[in-house]
Protein backbone atom coordinates (compact mmCIF):
# COMPACT_ATOMS: atom_id res chain seq x y z
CA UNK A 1 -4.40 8.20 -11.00
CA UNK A 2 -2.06 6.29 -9.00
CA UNK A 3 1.64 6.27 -9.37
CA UNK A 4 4.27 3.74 -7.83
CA UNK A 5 7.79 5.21 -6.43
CA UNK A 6 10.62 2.45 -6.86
CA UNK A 7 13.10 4.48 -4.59
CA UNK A 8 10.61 4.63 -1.91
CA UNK A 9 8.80 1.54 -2.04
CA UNK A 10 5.63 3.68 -2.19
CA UNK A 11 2.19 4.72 -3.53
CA UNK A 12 0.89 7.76 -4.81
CA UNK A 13 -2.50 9.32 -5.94
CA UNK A 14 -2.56 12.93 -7.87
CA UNK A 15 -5.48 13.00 -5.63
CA UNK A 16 -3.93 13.46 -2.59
CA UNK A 17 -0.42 14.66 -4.28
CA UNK A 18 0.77 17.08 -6.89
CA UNK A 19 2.63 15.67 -9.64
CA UNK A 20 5.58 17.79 -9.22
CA UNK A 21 5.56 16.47 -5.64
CA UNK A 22 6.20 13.33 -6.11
CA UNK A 23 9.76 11.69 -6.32
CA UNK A 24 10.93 12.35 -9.36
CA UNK A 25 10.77 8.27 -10.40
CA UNK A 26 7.26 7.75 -10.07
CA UNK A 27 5.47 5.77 -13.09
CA UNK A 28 1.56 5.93 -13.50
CA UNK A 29 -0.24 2.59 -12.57
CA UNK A 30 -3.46 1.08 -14.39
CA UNK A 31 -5.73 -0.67 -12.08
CA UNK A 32 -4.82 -3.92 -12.41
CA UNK A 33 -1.10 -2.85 -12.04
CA UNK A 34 -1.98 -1.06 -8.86
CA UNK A 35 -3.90 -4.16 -7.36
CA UNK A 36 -0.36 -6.07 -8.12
CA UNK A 37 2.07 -3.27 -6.93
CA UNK A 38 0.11 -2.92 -3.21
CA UNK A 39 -0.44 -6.61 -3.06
CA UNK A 40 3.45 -6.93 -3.38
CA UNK A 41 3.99 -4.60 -0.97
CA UNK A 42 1.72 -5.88 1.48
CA UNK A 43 3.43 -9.22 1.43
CA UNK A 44 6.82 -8.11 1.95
CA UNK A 45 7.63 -7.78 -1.77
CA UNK A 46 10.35 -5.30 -3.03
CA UNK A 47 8.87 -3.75 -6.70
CA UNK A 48 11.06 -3.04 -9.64
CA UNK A 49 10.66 -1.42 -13.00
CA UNK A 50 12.34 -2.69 -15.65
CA UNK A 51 13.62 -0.08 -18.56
CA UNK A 52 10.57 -1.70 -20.59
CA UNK A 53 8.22 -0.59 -18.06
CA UNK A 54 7.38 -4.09 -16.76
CA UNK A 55 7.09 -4.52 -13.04
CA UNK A 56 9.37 -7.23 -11.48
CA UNK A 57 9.18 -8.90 -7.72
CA UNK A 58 11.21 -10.25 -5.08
CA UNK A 59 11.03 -10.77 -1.85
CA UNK A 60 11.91 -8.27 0.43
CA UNK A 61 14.83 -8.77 3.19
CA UNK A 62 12.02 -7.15 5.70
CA UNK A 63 13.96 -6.66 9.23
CA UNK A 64 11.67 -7.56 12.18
CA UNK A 65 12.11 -4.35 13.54
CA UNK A 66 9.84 -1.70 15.08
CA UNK A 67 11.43 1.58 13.05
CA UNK A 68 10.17 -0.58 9.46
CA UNK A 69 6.87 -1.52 10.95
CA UNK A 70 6.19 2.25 12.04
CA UNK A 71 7.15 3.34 8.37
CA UNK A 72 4.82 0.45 7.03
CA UNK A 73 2.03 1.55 9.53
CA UNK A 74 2.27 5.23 8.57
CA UNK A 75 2.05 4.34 4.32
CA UNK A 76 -0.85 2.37 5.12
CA UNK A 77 -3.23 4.16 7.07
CA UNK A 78 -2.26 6.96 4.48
CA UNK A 79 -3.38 4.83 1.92
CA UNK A 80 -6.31 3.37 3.94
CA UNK A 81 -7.13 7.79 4.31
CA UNK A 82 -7.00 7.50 0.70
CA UNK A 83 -9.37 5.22 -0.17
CA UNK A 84 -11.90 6.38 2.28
CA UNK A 85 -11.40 9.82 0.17
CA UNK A 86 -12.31 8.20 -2.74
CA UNK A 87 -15.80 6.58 -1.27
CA UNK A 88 -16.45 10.05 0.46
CA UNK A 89 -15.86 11.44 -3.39
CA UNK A 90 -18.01 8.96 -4.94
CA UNK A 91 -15.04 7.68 -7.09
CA UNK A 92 -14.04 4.58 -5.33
CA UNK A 93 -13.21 2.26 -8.58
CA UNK A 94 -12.56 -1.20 -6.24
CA UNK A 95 -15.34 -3.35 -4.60
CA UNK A 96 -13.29 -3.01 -1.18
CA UNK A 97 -16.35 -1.31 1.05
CA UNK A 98 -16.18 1.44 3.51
CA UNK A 99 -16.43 -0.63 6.49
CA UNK A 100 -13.44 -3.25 5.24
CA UNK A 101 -11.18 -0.35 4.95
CA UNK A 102 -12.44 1.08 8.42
CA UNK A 103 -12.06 -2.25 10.11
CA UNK A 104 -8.45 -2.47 8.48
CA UNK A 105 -7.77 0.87 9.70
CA UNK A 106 -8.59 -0.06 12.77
CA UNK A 107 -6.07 -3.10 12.58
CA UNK A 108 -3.40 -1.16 11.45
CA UNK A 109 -3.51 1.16 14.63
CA UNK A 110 -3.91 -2.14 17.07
CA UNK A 111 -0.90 -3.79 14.71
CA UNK A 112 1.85 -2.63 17.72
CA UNK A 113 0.01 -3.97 20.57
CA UNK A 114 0.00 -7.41 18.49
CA UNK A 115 1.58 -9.87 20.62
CA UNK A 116 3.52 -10.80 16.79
CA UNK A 117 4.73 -7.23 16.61
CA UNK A 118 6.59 -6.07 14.54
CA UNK A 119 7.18 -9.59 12.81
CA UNK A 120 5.73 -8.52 9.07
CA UNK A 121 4.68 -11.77 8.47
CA UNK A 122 1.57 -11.15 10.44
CA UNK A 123 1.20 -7.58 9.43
CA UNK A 124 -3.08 -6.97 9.43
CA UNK A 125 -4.34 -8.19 5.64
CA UNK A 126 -5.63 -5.43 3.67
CA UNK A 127 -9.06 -5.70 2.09
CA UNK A 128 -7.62 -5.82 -1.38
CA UNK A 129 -5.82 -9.50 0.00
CA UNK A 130 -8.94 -10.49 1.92
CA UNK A 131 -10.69 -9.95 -1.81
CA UNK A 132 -8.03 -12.43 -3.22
CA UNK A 133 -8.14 -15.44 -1.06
């Protein structure tokens, strides 16, 4: 299952983490939630949880700076590690395929050689966007 962190902006999977160590504000995340949550991420979105449970965005006040694009590079080829576990595992529950998220990954790790780096707004696309469009 997959659970969103408001304080840290950031996704979890009891997969790859225990429960217990997660932050402690972490709310479980359906798939179509999840596919809303990372796409709002990915686009420079901040997420919010109301006290209803509903998830609220806004846009982000992102800094051009290298320290925030190192933090976003690090949570995504986590996640990208992720999702490969999940096709390794046989449980893979998107239609993103191996080779999108390897090709991503792969994007992600050329991302600060980028002559746009670290300007978010041409951050690599994950698969999940590419999907979208």
């Amino acid at each position: 299952m997959n659970y969103f962190s408001q304080t840290r902006q950031a996704l979890y999977n009891d997969a790859l983490f225990d429960v217990e160590d997660m932050p402690p504000d972490v709310v479980p995340l359906d798939e179509d939630a999840y596919s809303k949550v990372i796409t709002a991420l990915n686009s420079g979105k901040q997420v919010s949880v109301t006290e209803g449970g509903k998830f609220k965005y806004k846009q982000a006040d992102l800094k051009n700076d290298k320290a925030s694009e190192v933090w976003w590079v690090k949570t995504e080829l986590q996640r990208v590690s992720e999702e490969l576990d999940k096709i390794a595992d046989g449980y893979h529950t998107t239609t993103v395929k191996e080779q999108d998220w390897r090709a991503y990954r792969n994007e992600l790790r050329d991302w600060p050689l980028h002559e746009s780096y670290p300007q978010y707004k041409h951050r690599p696309t994950s698969p999940e966007q590419n999907k979208e469009v």
